[in-house]
PDB file of N, CA and C in Angstrom:
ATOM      1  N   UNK A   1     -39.155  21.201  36.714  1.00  0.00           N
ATOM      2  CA  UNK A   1     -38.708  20.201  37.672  1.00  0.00           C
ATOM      3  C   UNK A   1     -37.207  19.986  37.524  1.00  0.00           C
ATOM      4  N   UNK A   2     -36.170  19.497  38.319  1.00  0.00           N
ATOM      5  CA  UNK A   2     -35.087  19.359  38.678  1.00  0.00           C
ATOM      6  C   UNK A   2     -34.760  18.091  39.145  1.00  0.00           C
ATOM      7  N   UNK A   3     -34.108  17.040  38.983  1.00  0.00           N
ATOM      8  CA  UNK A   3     -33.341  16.266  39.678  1.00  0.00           C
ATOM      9  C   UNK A   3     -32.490  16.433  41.149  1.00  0.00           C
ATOM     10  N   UNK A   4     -32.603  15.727  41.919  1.00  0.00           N
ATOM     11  CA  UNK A   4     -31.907  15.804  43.167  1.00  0.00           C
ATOM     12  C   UNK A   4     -31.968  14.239  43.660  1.00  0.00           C
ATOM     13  N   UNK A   5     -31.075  14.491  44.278  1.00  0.00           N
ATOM     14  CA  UNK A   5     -30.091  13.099  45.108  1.00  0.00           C
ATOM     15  C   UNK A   5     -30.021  13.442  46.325  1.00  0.00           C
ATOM     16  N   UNK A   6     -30.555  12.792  47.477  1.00  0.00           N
ATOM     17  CA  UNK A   6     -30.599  12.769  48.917  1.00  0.00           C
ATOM     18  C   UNK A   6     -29.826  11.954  49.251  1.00  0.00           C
ATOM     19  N   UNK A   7     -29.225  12.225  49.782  1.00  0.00           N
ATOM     20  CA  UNK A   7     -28.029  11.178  50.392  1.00  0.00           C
ATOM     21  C   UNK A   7     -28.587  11.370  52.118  1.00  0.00           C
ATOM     22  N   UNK A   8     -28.892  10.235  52.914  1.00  0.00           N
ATOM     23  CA  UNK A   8     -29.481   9.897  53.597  1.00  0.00           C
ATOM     24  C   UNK A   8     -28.795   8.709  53.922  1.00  0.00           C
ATOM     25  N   UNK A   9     -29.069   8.717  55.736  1.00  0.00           N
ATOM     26  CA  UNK A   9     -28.646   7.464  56.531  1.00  0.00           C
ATOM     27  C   UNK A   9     -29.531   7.582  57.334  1.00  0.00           C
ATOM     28  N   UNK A  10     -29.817   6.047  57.335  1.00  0.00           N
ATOM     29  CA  UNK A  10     -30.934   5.000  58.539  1.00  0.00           C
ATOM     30  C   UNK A  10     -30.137   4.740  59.777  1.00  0.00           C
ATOM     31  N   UNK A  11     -30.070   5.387  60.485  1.00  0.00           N
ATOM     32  CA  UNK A  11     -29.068   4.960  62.039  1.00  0.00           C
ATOM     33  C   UNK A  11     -29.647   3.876  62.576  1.00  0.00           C
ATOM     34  N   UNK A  12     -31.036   2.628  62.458  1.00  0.00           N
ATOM     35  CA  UNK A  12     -31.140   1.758  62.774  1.00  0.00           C
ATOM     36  C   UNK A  12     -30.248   0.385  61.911  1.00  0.00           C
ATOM     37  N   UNK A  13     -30.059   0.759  60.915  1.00  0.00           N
ATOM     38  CA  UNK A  13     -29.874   0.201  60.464  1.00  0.00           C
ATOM     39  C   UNK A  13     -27.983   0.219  59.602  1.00  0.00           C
ATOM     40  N   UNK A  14     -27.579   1.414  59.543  1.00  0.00           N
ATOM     41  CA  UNK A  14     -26.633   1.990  58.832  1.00  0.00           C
ATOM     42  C   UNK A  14     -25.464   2.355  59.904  1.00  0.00           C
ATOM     43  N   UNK A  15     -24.007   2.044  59.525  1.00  0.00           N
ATOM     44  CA  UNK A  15     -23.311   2.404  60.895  1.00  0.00           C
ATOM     45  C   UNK A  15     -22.814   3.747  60.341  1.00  0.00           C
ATOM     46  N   UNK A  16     -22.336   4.902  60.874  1.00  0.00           N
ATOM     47  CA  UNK A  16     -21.909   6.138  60.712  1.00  0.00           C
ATOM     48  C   UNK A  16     -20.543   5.733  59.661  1.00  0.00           C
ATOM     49  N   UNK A  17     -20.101   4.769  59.513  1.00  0.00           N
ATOM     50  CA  UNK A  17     -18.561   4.701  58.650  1.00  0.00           C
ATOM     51  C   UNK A  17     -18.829   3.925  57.355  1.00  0.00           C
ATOM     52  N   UNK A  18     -20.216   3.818  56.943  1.00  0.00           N
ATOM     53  CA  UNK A  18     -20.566   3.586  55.629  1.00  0.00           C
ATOM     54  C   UNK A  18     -20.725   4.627  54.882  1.00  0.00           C
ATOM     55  N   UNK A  19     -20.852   5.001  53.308  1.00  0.00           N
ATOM     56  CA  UNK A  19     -21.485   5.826  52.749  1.00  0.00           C
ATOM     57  C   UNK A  19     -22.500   5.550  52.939  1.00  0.00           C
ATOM     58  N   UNK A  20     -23.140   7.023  52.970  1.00  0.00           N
ATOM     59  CA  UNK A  20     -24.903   7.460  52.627  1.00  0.00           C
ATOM     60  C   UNK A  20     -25.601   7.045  51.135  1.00  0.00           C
ATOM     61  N   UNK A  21     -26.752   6.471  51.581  1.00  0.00           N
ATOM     62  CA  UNK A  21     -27.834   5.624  51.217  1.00  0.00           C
ATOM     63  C   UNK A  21     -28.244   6.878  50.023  1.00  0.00           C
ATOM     64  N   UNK A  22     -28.383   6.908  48.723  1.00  0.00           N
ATOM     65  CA  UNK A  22     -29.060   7.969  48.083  1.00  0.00           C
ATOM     66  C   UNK A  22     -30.735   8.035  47.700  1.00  0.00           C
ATOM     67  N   UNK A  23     -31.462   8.842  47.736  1.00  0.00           N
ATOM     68  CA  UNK A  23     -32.862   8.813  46.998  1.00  0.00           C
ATOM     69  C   UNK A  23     -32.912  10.000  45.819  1.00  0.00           C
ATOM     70  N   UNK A  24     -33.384   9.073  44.981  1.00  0.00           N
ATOM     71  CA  UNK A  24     -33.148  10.032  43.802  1.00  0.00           C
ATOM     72  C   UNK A  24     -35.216  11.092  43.445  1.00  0.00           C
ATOM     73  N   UNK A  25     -35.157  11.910  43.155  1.00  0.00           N
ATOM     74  CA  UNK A  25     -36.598  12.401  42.891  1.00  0.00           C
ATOM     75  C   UNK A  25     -36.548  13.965  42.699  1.00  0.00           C
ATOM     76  N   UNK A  26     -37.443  14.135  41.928  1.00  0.00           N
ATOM     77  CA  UNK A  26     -37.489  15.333  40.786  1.00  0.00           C
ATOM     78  C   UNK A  26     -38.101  16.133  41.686  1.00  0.00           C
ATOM     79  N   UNK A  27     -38.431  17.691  41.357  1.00  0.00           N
ATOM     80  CA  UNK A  27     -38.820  18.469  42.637  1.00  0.00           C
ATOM     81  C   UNK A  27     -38.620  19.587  41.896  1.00  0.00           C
ATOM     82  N   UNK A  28     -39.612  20.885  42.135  1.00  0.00           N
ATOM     83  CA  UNK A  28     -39.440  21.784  41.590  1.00  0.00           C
ATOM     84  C   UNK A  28     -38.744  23.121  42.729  1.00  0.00           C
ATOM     85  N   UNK A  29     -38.372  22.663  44.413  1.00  0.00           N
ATOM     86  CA  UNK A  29     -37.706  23.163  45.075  1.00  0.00           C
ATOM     87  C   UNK A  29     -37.164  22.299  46.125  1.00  0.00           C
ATOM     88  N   UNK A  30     -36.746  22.943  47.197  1.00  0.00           N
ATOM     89  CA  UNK A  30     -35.962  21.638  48.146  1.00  0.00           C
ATOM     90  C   UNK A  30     -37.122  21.453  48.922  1.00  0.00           C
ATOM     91  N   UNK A  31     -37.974  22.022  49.364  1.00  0.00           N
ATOM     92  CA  UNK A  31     -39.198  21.505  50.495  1.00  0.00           C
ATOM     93  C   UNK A  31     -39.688  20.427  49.329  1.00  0.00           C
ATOM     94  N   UNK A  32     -40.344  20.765  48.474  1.00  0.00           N
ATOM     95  CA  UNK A  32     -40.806  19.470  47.757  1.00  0.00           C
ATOM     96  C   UNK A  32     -39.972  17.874  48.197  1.00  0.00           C
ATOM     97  N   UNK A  33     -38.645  18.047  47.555  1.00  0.00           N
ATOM     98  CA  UNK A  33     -37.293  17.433  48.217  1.00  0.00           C
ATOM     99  C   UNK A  33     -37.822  16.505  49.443  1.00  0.00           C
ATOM    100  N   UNK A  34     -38.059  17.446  50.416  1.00  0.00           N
ATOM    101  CA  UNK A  34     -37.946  16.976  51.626  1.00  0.00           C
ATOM    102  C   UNK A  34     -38.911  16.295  51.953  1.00  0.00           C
ATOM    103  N   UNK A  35     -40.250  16.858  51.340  1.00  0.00           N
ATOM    104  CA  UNK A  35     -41.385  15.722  51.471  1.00  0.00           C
ATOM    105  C   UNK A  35     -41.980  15.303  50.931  1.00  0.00           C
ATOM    106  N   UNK A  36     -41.060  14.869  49.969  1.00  0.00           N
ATOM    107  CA  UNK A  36     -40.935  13.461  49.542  1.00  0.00           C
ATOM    108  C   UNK A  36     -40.078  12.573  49.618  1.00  0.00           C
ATOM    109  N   UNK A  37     -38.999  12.846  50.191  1.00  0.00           N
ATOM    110  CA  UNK A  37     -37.952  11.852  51.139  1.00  0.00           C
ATOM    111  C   UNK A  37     -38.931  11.499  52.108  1.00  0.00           C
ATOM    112  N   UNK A  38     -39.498  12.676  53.189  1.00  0.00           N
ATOM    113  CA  UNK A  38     -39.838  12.150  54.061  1.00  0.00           C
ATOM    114  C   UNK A  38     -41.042  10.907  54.301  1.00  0.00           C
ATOM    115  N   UNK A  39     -41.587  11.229  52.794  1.00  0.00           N
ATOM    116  CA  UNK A  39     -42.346  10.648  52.675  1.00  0.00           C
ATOM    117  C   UNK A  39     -42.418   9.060  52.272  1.00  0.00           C
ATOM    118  N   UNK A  40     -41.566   9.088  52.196  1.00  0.00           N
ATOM    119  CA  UNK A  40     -40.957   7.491  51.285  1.00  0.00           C
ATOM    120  C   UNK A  40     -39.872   6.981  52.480  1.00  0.00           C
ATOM    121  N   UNK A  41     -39.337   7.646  53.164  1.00  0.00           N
ATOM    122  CA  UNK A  41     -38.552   7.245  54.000  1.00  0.00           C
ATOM    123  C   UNK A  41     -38.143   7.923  55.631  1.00  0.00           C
ATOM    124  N   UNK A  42     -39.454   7.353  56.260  1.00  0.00           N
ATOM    125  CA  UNK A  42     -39.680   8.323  57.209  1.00  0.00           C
ATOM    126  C   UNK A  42     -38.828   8.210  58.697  1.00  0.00           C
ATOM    127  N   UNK A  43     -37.905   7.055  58.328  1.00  0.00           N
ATOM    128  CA  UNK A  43     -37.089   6.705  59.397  1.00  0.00           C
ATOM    129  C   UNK A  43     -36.052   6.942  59.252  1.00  0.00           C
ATOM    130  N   UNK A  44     -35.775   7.886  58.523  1.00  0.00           N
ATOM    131  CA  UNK A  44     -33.875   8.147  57.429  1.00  0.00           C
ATOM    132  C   UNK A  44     -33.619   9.629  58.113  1.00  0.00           C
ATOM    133  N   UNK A  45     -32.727  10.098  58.376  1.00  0.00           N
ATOM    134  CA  UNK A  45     -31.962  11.325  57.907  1.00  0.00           C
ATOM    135  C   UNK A  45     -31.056  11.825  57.215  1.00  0.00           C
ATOM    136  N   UNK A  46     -31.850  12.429  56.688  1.00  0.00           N
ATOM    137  CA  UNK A  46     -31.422  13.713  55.337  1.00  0.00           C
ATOM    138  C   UNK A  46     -29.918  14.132  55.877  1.00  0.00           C
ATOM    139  N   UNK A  47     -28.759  13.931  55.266  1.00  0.00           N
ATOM    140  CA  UNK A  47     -27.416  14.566  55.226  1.00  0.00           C
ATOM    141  C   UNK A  47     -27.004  15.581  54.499  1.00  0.00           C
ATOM    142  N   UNK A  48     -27.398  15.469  52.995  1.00  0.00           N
ATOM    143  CA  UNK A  48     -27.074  15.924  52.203  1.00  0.00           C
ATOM    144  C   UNK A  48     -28.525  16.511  51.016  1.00  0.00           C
ATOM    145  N   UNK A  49     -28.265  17.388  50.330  1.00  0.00           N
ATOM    146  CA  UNK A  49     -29.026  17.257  49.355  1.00  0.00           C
ATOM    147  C   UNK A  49     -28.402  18.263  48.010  1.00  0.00           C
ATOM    148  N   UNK A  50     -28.425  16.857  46.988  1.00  0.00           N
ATOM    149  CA  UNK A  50     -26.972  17.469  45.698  1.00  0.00           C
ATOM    150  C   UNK A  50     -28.672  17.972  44.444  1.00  0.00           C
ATOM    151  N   UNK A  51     -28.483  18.724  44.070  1.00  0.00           N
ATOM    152  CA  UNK A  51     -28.802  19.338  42.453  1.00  0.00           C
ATOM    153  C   UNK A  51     -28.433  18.193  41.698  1.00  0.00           C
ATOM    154  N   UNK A  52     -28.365  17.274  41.523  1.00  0.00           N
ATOM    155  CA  UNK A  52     -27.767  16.329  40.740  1.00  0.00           C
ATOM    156  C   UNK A  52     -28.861  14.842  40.466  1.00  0.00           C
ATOM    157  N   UNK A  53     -28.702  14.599  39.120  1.00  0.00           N
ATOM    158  CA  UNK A  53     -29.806  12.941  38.963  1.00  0.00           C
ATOM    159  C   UNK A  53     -28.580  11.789  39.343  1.00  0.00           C
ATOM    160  N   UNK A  54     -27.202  11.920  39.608  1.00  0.00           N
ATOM    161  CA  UNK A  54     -26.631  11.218  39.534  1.00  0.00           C
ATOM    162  C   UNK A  54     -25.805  10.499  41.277  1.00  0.00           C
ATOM    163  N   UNK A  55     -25.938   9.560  41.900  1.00  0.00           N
ATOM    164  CA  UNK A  55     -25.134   9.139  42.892  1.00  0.00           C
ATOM    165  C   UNK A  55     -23.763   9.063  43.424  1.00  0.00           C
ATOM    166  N   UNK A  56     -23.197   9.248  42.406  1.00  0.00           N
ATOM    167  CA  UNK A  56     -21.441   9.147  42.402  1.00  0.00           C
ATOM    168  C   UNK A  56     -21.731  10.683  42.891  1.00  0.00           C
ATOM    169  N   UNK A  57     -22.066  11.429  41.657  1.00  0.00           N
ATOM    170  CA  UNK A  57     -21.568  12.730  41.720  1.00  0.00           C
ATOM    171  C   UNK A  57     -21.855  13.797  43.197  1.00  0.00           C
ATOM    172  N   UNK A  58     -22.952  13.131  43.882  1.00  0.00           N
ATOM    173  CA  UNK A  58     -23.778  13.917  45.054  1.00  0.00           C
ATOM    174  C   UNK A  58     -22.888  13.203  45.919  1.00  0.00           C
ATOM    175  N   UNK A  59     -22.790  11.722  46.158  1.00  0.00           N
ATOM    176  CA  UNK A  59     -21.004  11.526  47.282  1.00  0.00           C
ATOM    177  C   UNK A  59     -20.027  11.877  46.745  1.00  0.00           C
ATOM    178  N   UNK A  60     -19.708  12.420  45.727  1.00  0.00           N
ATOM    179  CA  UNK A  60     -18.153  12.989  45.555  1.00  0.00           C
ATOM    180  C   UNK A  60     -18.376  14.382  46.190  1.00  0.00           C
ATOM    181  N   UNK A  61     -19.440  14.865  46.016  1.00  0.00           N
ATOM    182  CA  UNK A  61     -18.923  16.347  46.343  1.00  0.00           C
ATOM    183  C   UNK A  61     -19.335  16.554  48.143  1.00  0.00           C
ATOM    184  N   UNK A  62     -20.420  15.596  48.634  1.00  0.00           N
ATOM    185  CA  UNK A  62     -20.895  15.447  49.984  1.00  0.00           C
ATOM    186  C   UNK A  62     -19.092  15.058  50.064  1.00  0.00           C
ATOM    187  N   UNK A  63     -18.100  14.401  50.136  1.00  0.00           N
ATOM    188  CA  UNK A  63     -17.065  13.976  50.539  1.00  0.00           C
ATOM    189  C   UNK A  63     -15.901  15.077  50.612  1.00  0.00           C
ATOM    190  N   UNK A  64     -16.258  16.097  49.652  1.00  0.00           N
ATOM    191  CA  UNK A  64     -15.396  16.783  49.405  1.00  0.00           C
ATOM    192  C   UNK A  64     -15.856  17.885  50.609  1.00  0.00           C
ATOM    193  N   UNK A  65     -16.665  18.417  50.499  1.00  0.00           N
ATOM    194  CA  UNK A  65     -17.585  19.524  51.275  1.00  0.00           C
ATOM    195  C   UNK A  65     -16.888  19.229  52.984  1.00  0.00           C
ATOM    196  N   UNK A  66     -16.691  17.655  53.230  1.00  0.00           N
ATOM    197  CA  UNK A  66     -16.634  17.246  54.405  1.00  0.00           C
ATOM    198  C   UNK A  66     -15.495  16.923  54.856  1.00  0.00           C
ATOM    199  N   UNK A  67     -14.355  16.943  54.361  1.00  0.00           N
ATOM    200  CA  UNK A  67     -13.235  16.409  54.197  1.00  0.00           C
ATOM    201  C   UNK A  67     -12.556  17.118  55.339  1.00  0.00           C
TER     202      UNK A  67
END
C-alpha cells in the first residue's frame, strides 16, 4: 500500500481561487485512489493526485506543475 493525497475541489461549495481541499488514503494503485475518493466524496472533483501522505507537499508541487 502507498499513501496518496487528492487534492480535490467542491464547485458547490469552493470558489476556483482557493486552494484545493486534500483527501488523504492508502491504495495499492490510482483506481483504488479514485474509488475511494469517489466514494467518500461523491460531489468533489479530483484535480490532482500526489504519491505523497503529506498536504503541503501535494500543493507545492500541484502549484508548481501549474504555474
Amino acid at each position: 500500500m502507498k499513501s496518496f493525497i487528492v487534492l480535490y475541489r467542491n464547485t458547490k461549495f469552493m470558489d476556483a481561487t482557493e486552494p484545493p481541499a486534500g483527501f488523504y488514503c492508502e491504495a495499492s494503485d490510482l483506481d483504488e485512489v479514485e474509488y475511494q475518493f469517489h466514494s467518500a466524496r461523491p460531489d468533489c472533483d479530483i484535480m490532482w493526485i500526489v504519491d505523497t501522505d503529506d498536504y503541503a507537499v501535494a500543493v507545492d508541487l500541484y502549484m508548481k506543475e501549474f504555474e
